[in-house]
PDB file of N, CA and C in Angstrom:
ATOM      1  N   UNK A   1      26.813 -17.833 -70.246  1.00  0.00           N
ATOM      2  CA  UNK A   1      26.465 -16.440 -70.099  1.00  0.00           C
ATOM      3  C   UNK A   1      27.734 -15.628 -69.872  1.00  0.00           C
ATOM      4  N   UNK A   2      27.802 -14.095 -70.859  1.00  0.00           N
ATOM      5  CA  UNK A   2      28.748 -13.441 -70.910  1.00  0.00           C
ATOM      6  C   UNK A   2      28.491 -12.985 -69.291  1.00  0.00           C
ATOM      7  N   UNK A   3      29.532 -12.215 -68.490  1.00  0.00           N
ATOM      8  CA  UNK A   3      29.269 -11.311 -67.548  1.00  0.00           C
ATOM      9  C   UNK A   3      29.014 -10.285 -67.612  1.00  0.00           C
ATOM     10  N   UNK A   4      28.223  -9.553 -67.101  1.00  0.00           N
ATOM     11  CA  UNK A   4      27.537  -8.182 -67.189  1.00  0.00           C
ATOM     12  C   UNK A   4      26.338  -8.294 -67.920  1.00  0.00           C
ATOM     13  N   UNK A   5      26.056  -9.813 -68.612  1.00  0.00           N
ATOM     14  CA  UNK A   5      24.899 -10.428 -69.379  1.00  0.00           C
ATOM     15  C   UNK A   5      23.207  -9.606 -68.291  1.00  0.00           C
ATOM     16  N   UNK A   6      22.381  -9.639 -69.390  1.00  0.00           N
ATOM     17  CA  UNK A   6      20.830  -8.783 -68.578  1.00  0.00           C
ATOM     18  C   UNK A   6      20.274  -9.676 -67.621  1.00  0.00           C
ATOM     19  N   UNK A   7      21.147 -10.928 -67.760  1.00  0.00           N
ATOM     20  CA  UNK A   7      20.018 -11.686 -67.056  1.00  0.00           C
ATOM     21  C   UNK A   7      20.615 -12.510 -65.461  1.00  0.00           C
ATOM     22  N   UNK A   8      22.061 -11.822 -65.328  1.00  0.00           N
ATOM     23  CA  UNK A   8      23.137 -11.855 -64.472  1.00  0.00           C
ATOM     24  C   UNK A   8      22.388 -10.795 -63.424  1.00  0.00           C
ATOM     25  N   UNK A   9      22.293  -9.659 -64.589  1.00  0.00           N
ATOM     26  CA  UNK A   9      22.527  -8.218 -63.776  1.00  0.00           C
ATOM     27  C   UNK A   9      21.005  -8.034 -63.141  1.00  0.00           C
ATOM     28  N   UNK A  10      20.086  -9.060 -63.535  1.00  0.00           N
ATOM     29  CA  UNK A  10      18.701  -8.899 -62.914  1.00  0.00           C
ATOM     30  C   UNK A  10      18.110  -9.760 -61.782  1.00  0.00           C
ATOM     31  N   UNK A  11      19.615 -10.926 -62.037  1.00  0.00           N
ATOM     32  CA  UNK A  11      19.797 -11.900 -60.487  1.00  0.00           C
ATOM     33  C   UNK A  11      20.316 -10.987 -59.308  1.00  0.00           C
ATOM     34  N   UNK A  12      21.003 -10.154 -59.729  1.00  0.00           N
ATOM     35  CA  UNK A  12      22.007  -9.215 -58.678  1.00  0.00           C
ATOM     36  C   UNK A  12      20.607  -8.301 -57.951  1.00  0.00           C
ATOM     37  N   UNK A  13      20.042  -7.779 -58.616  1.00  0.00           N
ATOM     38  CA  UNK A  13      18.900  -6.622 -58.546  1.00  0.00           C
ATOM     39  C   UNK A  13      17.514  -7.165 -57.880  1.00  0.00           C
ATOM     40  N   UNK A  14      17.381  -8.540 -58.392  1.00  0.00           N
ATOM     41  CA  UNK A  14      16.427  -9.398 -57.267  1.00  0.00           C
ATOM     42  C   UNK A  14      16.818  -9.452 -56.492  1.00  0.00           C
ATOM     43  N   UNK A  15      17.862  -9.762 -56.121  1.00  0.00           N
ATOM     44  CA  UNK A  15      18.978 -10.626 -55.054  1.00  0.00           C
ATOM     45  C   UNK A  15      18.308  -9.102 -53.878  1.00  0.00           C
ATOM     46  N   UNK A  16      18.750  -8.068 -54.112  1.00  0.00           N
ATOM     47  CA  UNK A  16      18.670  -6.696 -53.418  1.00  0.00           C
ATOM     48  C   UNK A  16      17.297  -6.570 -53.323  1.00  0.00           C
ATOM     49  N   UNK A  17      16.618  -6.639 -54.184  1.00  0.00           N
ATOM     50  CA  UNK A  17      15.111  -6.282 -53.827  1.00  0.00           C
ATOM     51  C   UNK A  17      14.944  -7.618 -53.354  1.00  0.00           C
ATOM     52  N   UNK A  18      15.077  -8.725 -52.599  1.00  0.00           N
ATOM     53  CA  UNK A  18      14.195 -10.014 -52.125  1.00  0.00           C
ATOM     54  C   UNK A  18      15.055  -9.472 -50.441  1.00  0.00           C
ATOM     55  N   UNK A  19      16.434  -8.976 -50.247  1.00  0.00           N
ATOM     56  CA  UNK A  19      17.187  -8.542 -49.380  1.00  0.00           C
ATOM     57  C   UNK A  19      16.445  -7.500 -48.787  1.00  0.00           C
ATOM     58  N   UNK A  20      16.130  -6.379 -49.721  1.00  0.00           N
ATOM     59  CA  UNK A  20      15.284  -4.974 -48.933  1.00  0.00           C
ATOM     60  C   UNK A  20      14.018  -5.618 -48.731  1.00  0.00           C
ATOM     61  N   UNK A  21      13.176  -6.411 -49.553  1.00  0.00           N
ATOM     62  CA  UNK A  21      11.941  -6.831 -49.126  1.00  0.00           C
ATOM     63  C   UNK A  21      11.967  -7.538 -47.599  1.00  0.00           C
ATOM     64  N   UNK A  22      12.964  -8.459 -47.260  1.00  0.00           N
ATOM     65  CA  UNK A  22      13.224  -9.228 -46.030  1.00  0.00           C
ATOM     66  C   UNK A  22      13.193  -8.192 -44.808  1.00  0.00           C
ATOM     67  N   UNK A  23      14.291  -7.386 -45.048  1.00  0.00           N
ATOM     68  CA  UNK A  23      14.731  -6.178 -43.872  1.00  0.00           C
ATOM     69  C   UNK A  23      13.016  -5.293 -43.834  1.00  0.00           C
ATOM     70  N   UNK A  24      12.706  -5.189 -44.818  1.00  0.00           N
ATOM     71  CA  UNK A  24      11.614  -4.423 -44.597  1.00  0.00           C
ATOM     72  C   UNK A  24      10.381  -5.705 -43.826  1.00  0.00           C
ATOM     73  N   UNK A  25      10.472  -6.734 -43.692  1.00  0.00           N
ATOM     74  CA  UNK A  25       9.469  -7.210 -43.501  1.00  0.00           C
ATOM     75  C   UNK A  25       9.969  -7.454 -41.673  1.00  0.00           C
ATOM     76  N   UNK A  26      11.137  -7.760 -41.449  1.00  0.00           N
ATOM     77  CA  UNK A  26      11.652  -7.834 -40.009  1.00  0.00           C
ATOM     78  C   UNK A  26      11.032  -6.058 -39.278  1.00  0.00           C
ATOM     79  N   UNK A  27      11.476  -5.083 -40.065  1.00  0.00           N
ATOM     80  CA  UNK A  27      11.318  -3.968 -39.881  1.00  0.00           C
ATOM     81  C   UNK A  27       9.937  -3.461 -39.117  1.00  0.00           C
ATOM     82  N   UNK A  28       8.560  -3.967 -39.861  1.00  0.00           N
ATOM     83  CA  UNK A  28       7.538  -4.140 -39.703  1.00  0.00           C
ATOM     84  C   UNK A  28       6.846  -4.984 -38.776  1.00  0.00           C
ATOM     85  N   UNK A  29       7.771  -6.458 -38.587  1.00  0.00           N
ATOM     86  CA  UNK A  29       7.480  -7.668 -37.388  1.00  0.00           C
ATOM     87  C   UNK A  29       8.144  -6.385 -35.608  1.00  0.00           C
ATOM     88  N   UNK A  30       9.614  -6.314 -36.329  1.00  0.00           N
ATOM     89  CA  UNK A  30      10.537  -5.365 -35.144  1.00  0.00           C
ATOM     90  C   UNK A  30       8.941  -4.138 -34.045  1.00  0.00           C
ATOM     91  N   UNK A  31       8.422  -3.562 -35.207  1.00  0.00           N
ATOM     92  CA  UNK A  31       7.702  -2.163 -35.001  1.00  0.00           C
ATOM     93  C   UNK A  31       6.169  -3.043 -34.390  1.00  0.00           C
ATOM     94  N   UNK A  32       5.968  -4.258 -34.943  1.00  0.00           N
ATOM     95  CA  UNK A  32       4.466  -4.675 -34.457  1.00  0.00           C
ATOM     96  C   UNK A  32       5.201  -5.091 -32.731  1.00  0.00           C
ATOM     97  N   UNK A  33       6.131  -5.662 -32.805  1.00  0.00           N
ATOM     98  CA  UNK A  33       6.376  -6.238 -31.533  1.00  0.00           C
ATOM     99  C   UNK A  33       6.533  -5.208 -30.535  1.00  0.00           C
ATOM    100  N   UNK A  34       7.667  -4.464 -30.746  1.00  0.00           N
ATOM    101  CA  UNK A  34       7.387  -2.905 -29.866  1.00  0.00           C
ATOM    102  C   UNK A  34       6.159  -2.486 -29.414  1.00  0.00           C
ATOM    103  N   UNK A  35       5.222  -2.465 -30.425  1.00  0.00           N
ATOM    104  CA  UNK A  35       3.834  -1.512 -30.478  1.00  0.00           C
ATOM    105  C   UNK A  35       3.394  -2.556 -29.551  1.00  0.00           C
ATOM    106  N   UNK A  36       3.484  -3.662 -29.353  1.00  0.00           N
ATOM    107  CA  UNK A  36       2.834  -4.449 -28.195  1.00  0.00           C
ATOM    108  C   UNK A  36       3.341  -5.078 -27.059  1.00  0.00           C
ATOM    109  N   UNK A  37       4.821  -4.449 -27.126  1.00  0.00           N
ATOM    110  CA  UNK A  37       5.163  -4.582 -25.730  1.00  0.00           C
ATOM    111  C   UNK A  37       4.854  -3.106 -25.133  1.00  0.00           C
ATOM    112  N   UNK A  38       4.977  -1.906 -25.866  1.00  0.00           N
ATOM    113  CA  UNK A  38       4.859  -0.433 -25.512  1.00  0.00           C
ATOM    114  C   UNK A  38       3.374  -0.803 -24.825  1.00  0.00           C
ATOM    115  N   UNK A  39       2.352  -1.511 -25.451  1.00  0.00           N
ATOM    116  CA  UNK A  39       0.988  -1.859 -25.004  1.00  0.00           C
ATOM    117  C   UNK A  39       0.874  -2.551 -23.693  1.00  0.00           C
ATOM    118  N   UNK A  40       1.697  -3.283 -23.698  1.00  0.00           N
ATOM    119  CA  UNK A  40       1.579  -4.587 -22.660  1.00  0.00           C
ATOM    120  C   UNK A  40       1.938  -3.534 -21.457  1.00  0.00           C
ATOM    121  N   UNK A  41       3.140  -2.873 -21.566  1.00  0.00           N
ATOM    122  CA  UNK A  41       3.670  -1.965 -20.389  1.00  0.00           C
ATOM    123  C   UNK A  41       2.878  -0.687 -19.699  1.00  0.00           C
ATOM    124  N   UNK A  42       1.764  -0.271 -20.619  1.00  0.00           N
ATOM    125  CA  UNK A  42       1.391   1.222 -20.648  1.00  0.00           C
ATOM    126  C   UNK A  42       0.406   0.494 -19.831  1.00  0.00           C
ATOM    127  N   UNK A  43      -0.419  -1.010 -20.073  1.00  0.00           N
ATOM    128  CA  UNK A  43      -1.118  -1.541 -19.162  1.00  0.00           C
ATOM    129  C   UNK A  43      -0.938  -2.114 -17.831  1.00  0.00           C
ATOM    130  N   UNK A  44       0.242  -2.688 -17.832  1.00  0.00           N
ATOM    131  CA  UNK A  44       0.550  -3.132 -16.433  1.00  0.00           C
ATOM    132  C   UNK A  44       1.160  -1.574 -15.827  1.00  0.00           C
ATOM    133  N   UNK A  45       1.455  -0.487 -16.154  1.00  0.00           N
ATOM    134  CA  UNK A  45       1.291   0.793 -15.370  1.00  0.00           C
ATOM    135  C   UNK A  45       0.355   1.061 -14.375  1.00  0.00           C
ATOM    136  N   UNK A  46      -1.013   0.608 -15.686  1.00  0.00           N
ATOM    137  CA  UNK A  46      -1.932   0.997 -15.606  1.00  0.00           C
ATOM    138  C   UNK A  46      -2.547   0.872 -14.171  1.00  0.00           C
ATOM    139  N   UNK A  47      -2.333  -0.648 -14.076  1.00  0.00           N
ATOM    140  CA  UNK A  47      -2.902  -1.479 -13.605  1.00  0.00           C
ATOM    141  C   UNK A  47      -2.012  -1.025 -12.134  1.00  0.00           C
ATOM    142  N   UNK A  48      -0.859  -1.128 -12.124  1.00  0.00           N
ATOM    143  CA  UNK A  48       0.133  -0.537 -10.980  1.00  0.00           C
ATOM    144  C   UNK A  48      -0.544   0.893 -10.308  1.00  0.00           C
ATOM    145  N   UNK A  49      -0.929   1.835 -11.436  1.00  0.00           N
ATOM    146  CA  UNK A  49      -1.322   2.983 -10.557  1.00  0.00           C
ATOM    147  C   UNK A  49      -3.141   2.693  -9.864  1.00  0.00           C
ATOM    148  N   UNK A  50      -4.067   1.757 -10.406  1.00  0.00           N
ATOM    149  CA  UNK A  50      -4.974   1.647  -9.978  1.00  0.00           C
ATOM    150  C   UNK A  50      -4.848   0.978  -8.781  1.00  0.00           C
ATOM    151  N   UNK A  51      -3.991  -0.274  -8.268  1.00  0.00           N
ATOM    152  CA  UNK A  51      -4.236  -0.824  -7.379  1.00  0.00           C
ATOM    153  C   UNK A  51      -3.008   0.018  -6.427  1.00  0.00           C
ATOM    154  N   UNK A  52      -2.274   1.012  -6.749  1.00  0.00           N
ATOM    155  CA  UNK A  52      -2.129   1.598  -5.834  1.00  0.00           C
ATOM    156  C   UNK A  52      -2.870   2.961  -5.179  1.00  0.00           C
ATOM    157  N   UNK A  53      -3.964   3.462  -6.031  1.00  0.00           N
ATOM    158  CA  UNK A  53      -5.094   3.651  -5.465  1.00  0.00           C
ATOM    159  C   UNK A  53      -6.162   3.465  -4.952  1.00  0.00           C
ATOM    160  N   UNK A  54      -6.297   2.334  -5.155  1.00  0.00           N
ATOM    161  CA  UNK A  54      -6.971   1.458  -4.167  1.00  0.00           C
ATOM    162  C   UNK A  54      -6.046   1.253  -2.574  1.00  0.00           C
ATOM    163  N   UNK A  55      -5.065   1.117  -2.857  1.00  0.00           N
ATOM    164  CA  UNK A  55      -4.398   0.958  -1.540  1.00  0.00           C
ATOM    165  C   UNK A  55      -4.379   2.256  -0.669  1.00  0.00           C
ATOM    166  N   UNK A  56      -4.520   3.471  -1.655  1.00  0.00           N
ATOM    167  CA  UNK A  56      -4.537   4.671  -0.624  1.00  0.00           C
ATOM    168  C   UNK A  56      -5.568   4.856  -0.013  1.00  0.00           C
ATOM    169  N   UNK A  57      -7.071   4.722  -1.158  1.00  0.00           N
ATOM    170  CA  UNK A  57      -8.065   4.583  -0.311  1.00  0.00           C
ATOM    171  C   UNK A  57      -8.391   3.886   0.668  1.00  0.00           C
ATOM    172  N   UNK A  58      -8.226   2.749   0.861  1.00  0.00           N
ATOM    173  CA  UNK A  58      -8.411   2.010   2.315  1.00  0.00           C
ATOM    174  C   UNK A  58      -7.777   2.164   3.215  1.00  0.00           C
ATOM    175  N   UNK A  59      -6.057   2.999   2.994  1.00  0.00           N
ATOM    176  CA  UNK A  59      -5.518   3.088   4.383  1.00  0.00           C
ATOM    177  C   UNK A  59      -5.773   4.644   4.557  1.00  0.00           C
ATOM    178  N   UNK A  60      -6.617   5.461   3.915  1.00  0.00           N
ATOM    179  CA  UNK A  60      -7.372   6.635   4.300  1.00  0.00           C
ATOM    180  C   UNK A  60      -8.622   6.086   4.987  1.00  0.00           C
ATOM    181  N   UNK A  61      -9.242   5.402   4.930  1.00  0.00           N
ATOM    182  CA  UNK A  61     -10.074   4.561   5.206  1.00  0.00           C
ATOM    183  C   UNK A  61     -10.114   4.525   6.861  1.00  0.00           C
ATOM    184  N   UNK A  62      -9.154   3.587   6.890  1.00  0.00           N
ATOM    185  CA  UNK A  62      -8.545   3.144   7.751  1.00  0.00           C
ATOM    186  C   UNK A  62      -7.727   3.805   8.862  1.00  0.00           C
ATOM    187  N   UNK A  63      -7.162   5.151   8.620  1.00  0.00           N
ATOM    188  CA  UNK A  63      -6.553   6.246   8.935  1.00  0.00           C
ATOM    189  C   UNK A  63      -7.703   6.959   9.556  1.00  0.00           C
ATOM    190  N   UNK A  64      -8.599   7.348   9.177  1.00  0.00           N
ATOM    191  CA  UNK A  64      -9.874   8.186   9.474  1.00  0.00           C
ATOM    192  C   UNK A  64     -10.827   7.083  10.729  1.00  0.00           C
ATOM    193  N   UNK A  65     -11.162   6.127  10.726  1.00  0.00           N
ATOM    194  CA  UNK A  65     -11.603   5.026  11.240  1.00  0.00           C
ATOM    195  C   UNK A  65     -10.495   5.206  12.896  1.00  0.00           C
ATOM    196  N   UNK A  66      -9.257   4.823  12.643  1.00  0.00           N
ATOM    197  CA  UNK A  66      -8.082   5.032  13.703  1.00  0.00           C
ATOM    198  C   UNK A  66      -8.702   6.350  14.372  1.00  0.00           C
ATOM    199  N   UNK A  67      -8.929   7.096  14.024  1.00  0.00           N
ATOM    200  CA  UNK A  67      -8.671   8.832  14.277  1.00  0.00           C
ATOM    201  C   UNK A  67      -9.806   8.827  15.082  1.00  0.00           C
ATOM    202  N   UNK A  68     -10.893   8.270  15.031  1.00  0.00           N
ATOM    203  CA  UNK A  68     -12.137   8.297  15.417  1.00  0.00           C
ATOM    204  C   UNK A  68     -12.012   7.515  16.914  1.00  0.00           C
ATOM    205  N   UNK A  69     -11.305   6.705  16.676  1.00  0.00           N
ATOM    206  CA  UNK A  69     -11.028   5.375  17.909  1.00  0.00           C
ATOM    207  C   UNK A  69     -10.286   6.344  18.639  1.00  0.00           C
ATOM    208  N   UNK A  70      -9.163   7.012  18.369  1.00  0.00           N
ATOM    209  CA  UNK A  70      -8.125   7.736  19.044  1.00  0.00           C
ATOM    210  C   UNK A  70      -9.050   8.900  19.784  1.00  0.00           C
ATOM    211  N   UNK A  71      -9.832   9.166  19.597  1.00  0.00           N
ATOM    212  CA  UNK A  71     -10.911  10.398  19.895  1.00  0.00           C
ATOM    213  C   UNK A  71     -11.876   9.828  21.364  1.00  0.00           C
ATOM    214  N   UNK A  72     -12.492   8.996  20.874  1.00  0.00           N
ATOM    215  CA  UNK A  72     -13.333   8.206  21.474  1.00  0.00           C
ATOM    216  C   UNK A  72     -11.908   7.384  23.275  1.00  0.00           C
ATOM    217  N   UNK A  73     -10.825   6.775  22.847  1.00  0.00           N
ATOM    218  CA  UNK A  73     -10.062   6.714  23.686  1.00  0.00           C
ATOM    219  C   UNK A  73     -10.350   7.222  24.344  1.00  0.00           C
ATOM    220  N   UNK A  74      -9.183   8.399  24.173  1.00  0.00           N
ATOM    221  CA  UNK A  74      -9.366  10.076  24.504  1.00  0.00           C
ATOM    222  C   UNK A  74     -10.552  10.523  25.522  1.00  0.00           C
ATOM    223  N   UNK A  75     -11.255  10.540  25.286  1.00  0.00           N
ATOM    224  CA  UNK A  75     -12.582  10.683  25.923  1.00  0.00           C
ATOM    225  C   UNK A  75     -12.561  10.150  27.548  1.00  0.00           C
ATOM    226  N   UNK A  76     -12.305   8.768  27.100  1.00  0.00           N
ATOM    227  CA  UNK A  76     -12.867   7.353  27.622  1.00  0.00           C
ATOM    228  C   UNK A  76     -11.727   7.672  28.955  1.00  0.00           C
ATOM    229  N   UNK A  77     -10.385   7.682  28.432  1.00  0.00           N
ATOM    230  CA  UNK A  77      -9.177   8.275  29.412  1.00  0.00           C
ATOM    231  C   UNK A  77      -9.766   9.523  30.516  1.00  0.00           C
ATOM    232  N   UNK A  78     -10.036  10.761  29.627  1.00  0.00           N
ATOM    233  CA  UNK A  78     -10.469  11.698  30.384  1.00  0.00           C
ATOM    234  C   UNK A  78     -11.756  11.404  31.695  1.00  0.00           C
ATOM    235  N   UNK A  79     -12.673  10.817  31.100  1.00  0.00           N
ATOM    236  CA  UNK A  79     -13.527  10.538  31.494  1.00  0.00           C
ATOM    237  C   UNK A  79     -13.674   9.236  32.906  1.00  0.00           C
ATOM    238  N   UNK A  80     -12.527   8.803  33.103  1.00  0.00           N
ATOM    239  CA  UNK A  80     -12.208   7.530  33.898  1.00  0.00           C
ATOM    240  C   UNK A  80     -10.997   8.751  34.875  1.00  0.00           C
ATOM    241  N   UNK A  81      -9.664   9.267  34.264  1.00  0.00           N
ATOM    242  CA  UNK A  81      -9.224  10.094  35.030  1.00  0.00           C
ATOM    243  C   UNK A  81     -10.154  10.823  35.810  1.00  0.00           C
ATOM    244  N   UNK A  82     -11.560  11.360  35.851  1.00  0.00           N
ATOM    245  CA  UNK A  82     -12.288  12.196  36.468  1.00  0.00           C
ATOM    246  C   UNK A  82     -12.975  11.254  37.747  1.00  0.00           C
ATOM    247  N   UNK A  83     -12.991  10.313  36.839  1.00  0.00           N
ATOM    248  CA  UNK A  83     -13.964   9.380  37.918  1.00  0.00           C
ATOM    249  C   UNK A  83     -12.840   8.739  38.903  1.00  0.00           C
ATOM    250  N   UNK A  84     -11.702   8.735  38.812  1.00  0.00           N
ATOM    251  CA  UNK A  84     -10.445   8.255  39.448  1.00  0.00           C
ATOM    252  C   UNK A  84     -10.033   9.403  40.454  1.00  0.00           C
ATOM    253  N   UNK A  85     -10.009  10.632  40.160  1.00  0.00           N
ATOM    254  CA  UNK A  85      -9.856  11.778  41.023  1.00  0.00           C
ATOM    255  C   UNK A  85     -11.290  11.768  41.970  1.00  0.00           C
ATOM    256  N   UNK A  86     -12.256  11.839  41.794  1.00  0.00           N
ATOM    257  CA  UNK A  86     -13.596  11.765  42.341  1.00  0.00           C
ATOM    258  C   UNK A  86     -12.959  10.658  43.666  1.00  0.00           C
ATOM    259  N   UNK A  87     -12.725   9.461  43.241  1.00  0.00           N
ATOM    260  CA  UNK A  87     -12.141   8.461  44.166  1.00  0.00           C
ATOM    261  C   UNK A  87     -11.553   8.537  44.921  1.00  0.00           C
ATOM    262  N   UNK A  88     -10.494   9.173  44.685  1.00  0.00           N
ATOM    263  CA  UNK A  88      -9.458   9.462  45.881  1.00  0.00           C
ATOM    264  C   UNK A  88      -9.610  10.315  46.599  1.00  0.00           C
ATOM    265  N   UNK A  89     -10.814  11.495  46.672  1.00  0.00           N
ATOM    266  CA  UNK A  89     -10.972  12.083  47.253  1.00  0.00           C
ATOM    267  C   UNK A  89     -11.778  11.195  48.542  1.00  0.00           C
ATOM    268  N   UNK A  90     -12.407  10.465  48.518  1.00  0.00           N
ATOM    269  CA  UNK A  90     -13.379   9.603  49.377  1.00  0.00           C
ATOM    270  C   UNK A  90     -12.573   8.241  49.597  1.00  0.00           C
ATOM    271  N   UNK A  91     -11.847   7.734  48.867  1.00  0.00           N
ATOM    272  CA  UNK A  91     -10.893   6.440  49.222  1.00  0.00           C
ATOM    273  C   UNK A  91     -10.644   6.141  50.681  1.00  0.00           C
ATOM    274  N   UNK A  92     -10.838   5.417  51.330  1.00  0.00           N
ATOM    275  CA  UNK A  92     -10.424   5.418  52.239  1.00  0.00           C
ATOM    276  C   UNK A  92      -8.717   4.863  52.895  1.00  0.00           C
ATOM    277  N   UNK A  93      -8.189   3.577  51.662  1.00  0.00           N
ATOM    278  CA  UNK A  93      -6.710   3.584  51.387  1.00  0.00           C
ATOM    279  C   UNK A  93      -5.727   4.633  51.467  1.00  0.00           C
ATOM    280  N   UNK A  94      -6.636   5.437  50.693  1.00  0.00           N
ATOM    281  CA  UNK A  94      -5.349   6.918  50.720  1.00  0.00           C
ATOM    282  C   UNK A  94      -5.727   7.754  51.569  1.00  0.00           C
ATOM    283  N   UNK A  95      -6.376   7.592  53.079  1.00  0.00           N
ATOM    284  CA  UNK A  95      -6.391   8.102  54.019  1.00  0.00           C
ATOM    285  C   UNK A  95      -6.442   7.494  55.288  1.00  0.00           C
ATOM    286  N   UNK A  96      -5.980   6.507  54.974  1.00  0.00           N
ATOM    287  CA  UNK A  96      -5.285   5.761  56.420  1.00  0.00           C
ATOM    288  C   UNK A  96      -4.121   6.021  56.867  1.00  0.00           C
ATOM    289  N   UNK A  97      -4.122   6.323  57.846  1.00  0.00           N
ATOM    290  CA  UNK A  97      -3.000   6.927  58.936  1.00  0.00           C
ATOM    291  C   UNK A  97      -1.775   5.658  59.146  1.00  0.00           C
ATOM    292  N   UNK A  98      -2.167   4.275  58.555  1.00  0.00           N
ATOM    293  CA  UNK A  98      -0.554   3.673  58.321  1.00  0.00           C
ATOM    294  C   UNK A  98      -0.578   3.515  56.964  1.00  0.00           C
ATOM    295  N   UNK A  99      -0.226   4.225  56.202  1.00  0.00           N
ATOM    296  CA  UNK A  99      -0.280   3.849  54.758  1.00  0.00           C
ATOM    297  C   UNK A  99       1.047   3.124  54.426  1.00  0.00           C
ATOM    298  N   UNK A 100       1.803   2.661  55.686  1.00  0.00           N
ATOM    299  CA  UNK A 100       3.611   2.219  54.843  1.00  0.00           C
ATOM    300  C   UNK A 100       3.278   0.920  54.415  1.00  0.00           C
ATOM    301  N   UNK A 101       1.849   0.309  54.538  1.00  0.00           N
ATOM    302  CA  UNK A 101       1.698  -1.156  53.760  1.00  0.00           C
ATOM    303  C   UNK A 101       2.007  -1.333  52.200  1.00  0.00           C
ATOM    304  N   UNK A 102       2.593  -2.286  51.884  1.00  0.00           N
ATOM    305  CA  UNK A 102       2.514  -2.155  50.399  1.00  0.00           C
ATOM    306  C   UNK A 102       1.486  -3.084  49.820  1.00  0.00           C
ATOM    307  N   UNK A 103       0.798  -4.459  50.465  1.00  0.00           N
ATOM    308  CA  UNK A 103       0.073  -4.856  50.148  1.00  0.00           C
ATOM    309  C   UNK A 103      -1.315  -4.638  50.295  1.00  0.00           C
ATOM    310  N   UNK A 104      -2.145  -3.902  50.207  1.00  0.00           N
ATOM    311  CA  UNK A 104      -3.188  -3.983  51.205  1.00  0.00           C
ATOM    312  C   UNK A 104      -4.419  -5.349  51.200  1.00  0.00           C
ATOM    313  N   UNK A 105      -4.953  -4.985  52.611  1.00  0.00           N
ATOM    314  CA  UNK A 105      -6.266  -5.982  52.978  1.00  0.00           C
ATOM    315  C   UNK A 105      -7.090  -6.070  51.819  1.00  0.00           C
ATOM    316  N   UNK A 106      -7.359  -7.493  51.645  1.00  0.00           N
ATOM    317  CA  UNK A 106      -8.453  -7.427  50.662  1.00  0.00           C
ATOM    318  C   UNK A 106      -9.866  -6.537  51.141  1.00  0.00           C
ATOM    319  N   UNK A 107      -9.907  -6.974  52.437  1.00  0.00           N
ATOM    320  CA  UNK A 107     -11.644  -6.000  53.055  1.00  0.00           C
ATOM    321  C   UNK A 107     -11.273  -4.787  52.592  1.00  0.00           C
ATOM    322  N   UNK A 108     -10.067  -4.332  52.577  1.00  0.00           N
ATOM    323  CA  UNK A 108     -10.265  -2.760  52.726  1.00  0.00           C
ATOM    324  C   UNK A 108     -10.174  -2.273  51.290  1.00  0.00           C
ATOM    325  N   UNK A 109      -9.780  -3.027  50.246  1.00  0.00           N
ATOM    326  CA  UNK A 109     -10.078  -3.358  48.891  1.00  0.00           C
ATOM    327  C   UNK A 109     -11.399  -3.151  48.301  1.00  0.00           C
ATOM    328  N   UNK A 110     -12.168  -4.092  49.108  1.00  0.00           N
ATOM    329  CA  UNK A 110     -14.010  -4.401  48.633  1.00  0.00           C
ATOM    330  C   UNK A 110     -14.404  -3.449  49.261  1.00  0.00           C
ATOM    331  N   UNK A 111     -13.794  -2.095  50.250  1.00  0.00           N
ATOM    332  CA  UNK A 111     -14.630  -1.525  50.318  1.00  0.00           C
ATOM    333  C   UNK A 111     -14.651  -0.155  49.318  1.00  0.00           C
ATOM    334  N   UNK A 112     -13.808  -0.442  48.949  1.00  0.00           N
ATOM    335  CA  UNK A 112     -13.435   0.953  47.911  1.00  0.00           C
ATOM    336  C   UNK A 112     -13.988   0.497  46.748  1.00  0.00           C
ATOM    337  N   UNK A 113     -14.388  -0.645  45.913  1.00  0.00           N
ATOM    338  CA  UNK A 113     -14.880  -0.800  45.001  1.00  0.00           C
ATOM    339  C   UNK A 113     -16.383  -0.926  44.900  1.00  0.00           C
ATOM    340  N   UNK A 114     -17.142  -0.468  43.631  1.00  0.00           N
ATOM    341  CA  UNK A 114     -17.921  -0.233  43.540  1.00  0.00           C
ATOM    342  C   UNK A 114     -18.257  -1.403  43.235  1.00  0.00           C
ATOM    343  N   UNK A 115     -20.387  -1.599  44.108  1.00  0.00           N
ATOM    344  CA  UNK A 115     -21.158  -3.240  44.131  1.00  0.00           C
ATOM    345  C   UNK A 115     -22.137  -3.213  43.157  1.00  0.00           C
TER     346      UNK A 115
END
């Protein structure tokens, strides 16, 4: 075969079209694989922003629940401070004329507590 022969110049021209056919076919594998990692990611987002709403809801949950306890405390404090002032008014400990004891009598203990 001469060179520049038709049947040279149509090996060269396959050669390029079997070359662009290849690149085009990576091209297409390249774009499917993207399209399903872009997928894979947009889901584990997904999935990231749901279970971190779930996490807000329960420690709102949980926050509101606290708040209620903190209330109820509250109360429970006030309500024992009153009954503690009530006490000392009638105590008889805190109106004994030697109060420099630091331990006191158990009797004089049982008598201040309620039977």
């Amino acid at each position: 075969l001469a060179q520049g022969s038709p049947s040279e110049s149509s090996d060269k021209c396959c050669g390029f079209v079997f070359q662009g056919h290849e690149e085009d076919d990576r091209k297409v594998r390249r774009r499917e694989k993207n399209r399903v990692a872009a997928q894979r990611s947009r889901k584990k987002q997904t999935q990231k922003a749901d279970k971190l709403h779930e996490e807000y809801e329960c420690l709102e949950q949980e926050n509101t629940s606290l708040k209620r306890e903190i209330g109820k405390l509250t109360d429970e404090m006030k309500h024992l401070s009153e009954v503690l002032k009530d006490h000392e008014k009638i105590c008889p400990l805190l109106h004994c004329s030697v109060n420099f004891v630091t331990i006191p009598r158990p009797d004089a203990l049982t008598s201040c507590l309620p039977r």
